[in-house]
C-alpha atoms as a PDB file:
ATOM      1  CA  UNK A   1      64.247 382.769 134.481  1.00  0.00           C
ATOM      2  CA  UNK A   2      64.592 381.760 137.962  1.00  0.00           C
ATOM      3  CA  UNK A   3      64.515 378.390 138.651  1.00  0.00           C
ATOM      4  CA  UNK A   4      62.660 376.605 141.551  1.00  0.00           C
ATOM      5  CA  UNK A   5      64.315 374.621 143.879  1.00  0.00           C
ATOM      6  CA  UNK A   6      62.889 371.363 145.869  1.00  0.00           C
ATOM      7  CA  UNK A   7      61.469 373.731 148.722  1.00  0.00           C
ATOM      8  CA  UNK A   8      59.809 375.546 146.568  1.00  0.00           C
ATOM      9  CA  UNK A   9      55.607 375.115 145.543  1.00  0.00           C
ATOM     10  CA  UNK A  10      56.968 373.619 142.176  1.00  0.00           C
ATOM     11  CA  UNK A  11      59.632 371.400 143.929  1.00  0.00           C
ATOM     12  CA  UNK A  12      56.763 370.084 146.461  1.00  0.00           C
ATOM     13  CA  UNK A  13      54.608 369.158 143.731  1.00  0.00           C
ATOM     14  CA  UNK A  14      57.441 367.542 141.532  1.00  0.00           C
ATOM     15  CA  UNK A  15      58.995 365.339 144.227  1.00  0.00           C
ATOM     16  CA  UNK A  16      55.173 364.438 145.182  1.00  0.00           C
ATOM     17  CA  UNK A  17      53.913 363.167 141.448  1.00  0.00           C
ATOM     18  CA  UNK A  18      57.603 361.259 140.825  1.00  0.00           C
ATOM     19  CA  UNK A  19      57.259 359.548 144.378  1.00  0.00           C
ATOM     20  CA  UNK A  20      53.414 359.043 143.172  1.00  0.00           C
ATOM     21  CA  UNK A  21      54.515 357.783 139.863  1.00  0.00           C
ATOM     22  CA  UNK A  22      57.362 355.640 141.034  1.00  0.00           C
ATOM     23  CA  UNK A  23      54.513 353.690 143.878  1.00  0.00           C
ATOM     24  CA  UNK A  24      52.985 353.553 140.935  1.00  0.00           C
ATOM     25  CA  UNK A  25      55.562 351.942 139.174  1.00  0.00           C
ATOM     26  CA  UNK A  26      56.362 349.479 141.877  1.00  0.00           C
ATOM     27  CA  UNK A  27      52.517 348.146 141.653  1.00  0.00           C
ATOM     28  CA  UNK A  28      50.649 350.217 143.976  1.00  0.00           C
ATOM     29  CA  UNK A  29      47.673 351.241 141.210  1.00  0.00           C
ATOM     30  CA  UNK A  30      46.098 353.859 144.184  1.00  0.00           C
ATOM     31  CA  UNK A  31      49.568 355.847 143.716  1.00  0.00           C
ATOM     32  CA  UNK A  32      49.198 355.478 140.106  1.00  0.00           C
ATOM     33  CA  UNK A  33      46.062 356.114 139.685  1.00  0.00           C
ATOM     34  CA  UNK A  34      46.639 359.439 141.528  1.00  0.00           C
ATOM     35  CA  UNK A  35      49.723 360.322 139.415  1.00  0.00           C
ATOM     36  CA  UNK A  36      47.527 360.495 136.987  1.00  0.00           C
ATOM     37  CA  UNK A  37      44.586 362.512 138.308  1.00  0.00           C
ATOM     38  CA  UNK A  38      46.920 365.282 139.781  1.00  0.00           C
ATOM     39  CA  UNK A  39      49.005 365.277 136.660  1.00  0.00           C
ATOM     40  CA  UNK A  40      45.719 365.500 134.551  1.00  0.00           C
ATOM     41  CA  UNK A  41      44.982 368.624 136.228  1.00  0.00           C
ATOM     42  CA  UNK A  42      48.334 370.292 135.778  1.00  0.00           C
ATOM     43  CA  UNK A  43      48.503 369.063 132.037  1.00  0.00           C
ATOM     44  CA  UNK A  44      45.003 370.926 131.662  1.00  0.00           C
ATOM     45  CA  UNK A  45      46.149 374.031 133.049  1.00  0.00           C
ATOM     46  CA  UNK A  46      49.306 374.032 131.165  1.00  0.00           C
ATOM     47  CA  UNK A  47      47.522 373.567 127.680  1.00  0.00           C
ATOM     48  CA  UNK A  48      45.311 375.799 128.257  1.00  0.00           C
ATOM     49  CA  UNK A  49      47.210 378.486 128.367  1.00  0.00           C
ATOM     50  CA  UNK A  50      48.781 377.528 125.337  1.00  0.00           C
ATOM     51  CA  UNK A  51      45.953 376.578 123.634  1.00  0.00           C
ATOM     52  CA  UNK A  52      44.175 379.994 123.999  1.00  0.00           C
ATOM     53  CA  UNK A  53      42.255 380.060 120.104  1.00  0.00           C
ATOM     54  CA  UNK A  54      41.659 375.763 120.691  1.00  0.00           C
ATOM     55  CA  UNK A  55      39.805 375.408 123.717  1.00  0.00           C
ATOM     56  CA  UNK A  56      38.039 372.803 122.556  1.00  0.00           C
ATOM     57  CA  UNK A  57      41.004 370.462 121.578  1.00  0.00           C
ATOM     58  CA  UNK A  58      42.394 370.547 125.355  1.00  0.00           C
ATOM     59  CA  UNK A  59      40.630 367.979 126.767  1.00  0.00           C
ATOM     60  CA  UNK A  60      41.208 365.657 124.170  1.00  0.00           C
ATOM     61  CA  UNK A  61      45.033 366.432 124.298  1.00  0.00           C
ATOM     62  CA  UNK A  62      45.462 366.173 127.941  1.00  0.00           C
ATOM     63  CA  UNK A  63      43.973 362.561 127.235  1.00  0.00           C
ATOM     64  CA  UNK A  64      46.254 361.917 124.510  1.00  0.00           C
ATOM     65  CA  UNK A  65      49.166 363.340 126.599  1.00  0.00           C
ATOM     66  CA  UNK A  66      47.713 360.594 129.657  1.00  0.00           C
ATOM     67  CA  UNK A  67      47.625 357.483 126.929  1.00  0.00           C
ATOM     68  CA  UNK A  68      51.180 358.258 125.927  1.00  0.00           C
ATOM     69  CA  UNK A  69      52.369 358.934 129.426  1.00  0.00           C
ATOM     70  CA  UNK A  70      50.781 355.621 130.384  1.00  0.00           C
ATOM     71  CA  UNK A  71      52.524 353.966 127.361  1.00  0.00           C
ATOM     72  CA  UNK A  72      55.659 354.901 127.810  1.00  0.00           C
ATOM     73  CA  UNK A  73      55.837 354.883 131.869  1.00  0.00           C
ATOM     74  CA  UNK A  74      58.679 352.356 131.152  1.00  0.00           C
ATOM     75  CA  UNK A  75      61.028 355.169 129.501  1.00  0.00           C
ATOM     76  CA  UNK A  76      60.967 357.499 132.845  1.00  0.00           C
ATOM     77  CA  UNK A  77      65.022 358.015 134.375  1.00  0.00           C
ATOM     78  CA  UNK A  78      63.893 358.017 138.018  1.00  0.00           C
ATOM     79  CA  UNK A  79      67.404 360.192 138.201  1.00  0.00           C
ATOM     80  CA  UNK A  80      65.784 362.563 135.616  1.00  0.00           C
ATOM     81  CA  UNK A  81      63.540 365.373 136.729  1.00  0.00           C
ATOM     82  CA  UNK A  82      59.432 364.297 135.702  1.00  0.00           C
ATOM     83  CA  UNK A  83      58.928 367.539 134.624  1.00  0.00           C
ATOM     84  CA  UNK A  84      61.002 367.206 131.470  1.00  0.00           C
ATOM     85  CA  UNK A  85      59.750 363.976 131.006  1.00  0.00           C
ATOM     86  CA  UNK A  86      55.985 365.159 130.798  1.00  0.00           C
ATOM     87  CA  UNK A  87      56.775 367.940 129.019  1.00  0.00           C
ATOM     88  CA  UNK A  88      58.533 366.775 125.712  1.00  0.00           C
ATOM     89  CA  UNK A  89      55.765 363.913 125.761  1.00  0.00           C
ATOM     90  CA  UNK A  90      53.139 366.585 126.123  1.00  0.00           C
ATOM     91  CA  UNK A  91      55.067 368.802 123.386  1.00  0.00           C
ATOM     92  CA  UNK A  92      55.105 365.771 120.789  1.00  0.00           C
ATOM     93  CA  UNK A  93      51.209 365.682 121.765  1.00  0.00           C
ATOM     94  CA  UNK A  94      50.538 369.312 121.011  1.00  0.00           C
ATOM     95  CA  UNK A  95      52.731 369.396 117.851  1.00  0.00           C
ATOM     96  CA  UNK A  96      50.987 366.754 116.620  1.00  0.00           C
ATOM     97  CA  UNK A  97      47.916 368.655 117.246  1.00  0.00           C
ATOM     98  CA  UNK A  98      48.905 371.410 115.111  1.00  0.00           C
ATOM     99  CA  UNK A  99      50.318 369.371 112.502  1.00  0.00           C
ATOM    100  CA  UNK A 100      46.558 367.841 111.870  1.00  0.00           C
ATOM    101  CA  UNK A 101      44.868 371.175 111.887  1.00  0.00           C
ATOM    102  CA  UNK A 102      48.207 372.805 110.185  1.00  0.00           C
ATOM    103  CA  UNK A 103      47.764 375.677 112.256  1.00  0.00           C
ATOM    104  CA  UNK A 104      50.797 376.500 113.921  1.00  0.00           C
ATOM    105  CA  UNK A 105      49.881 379.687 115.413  1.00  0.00           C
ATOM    106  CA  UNK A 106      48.054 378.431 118.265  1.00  0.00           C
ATOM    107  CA  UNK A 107      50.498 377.427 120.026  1.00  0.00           C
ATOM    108  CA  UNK A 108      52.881 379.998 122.189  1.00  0.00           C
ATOM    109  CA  UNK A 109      56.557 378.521 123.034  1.00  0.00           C
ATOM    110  CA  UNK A 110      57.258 375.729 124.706  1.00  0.00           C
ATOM    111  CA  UNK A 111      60.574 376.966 126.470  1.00  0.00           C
ATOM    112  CA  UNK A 112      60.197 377.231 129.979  1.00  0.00           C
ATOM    113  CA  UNK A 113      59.044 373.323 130.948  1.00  0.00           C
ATOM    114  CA  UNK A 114      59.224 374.273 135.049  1.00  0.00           C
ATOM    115  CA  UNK A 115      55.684 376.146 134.552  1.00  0.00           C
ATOM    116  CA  UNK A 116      54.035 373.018 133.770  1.00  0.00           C
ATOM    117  CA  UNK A 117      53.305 371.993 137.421  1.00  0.00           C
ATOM    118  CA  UNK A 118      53.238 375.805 138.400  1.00  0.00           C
ATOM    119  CA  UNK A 119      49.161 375.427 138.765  1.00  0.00           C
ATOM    120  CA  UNK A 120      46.617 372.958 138.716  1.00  0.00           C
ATOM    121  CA  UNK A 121      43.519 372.898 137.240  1.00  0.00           C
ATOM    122  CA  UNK A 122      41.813 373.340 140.414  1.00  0.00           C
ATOM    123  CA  UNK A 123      44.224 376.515 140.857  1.00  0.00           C
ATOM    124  CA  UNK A 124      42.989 377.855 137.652  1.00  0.00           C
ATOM    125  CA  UNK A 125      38.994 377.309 138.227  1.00  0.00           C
ATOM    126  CA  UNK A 126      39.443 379.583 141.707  1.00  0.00           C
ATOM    127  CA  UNK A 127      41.066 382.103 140.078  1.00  0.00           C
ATOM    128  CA  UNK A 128      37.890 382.218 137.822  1.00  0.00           C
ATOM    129  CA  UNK A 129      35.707 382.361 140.285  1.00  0.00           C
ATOM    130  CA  UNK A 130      37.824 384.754 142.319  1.00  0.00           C
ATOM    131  CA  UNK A 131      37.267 386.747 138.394  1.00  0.00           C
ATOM    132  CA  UNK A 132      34.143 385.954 138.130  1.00  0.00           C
ATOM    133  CA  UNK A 133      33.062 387.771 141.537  1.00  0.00           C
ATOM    134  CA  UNK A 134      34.924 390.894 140.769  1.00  0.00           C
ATOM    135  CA  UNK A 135      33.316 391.519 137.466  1.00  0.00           C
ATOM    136  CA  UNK A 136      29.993 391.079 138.898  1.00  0.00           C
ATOM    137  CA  UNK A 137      30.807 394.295 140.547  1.00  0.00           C
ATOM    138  CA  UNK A 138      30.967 395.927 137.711  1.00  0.00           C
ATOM    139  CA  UNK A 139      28.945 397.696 135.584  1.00  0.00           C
ATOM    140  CA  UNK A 140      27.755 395.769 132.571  1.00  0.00           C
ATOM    141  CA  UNK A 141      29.240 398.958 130.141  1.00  0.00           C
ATOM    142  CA  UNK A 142      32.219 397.548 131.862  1.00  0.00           C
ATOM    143  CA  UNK A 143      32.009 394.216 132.383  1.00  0.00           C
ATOM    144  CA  UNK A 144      30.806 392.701 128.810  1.00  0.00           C
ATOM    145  CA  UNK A 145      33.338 394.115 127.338  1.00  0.00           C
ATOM    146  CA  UNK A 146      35.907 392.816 129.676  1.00  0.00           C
ATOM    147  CA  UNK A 147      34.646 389.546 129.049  1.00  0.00           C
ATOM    148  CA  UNK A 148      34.188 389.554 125.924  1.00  0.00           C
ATOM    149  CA  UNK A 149      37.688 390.962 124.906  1.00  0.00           C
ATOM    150  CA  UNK A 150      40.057 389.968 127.592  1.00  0.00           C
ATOM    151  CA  UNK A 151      38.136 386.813 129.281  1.00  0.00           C
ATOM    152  CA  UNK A 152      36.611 385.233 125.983  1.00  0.00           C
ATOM    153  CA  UNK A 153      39.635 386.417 123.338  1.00  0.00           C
ATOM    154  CA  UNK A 154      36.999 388.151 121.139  1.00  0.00           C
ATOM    155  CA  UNK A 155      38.069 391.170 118.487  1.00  0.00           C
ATOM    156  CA  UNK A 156      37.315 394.575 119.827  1.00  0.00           C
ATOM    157  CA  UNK A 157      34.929 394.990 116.525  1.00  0.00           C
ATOM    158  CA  UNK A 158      33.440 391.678 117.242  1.00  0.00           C
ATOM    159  CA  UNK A 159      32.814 392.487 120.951  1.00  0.00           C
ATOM    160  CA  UNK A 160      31.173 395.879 119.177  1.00  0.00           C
ATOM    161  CA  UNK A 161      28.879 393.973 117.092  1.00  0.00           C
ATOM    162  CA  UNK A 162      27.860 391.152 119.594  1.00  0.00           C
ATOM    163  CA  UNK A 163      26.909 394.204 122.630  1.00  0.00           C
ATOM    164  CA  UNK A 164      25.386 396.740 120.243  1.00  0.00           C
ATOM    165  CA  UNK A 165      27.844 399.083 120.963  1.00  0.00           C
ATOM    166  CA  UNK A 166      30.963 401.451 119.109  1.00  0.00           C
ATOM    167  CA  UNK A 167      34.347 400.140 119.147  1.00  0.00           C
ATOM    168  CA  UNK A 168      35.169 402.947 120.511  1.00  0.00           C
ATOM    169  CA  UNK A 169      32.870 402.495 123.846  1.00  0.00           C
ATOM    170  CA  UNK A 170      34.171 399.026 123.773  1.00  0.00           C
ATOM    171  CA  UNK A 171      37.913 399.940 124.387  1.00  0.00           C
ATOM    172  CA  UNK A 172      36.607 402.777 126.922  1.00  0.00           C
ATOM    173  CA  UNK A 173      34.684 399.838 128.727  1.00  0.00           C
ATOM    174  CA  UNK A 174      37.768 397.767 129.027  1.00  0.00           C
ATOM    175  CA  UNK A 175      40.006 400.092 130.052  1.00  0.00           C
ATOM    176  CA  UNK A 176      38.121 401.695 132.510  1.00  0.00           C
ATOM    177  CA  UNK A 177      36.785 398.403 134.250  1.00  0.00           C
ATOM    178  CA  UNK A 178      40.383 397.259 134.043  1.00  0.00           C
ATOM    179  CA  UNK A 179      41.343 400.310 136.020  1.00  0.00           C
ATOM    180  CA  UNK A 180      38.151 399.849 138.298  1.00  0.00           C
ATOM    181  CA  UNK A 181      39.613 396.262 138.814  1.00  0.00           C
ATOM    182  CA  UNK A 182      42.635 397.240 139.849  1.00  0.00           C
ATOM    183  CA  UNK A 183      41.630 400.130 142.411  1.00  0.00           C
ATOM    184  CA  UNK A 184      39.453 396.722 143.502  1.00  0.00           C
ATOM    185  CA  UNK A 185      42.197 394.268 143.681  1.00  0.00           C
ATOM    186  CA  UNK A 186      45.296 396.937 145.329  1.00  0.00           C
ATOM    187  CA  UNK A 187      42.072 398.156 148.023  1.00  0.00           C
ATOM    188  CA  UNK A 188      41.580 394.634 148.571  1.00  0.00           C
ATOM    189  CA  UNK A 189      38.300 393.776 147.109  1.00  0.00           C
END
């Protein structure tokens, strides 16, 4: 995998939370304070992703993540990149997670730690709403099962049994609002 270099989006925003985080450091709480506010957001979008079949534990791990961050602020290498910093803290968080609920399938690999300021939370809600607005387009014999499958991570049989419909006209719904969605998207809208 390519890595990103200072210029770069991920660069930008690495250099920006380490200089906000260093402020912070040095006594200024307004830099700290929004370390910790931008990094919230990236942490949140991160575990999502990773924490597809627990949505409802993210919140409460991004906080955990935070306490621990705060906690051991001291340990940061300013000559080290933050990135790897958060991330193994974060990790430790998530593993202990899944060692609670011993469900270790919930979790996707941890290997690439440069994606973790790759997109905010505020990055992820437009790109729902930017979803959100092109499904509406849709027909419903389309869209519900889009949602339901691909949006909401339901089973094909359960999205059956929730709409009133075949599993059969299920799968035809998504892939043929999928393709409609495309044509959308490559037309431009």
């Amino acid at each position: 995998m390519e890595r990103r270099t200072p210029e770069s989006p991920l660069g930008e925003t690495e250099q920006r939370l380490r200089h906000l985080l260093l402020c912070g450091l040095g006594g200024d709480a307004r830099s700290y304070h929004a370390f910790l506010k931008e990094l919230s957001d990236h942490l949140r979008a991160f575990l999502r992703k990773r924490l597809i079949r627990l949505p409802d534990e993210v919140e409460d791990l991004v906080q955990e993540s935070l306490v621990a961050i705060h906690n051991q602020r001291h340990t940061y290498d300013a000559g080290q990149p933050l990135t790897a910093w958060v991330h193994a803290i974060a990790k430790y968080k998530l593993i202990d997670l899944l060692r609670r609920r011993k469900d270790t399938q919930s979790a996707t690999e941890w290997d690439d730690e440069s994606e973790l300021f790759s997109a905010s939370d505020s990055t992820a809600a437009e790109a729902r709403r930017d979803l959100a607005k092109l499904l509406e387009r849709l027909p419903d014999r389309q869209r519900l099962p889009i949602v339901h499958v691909k949006v909401n991570g339901l089973s094909v049989a359960e999205a059956a049994r929730l709409l009133g419909m075949s599993e059969s006209a299920v799968k035809v719904g998504v892939h043929r609002g999928l393709k409609a969605l495309a044509a959308r998207i490559r037309d431009g809208g």
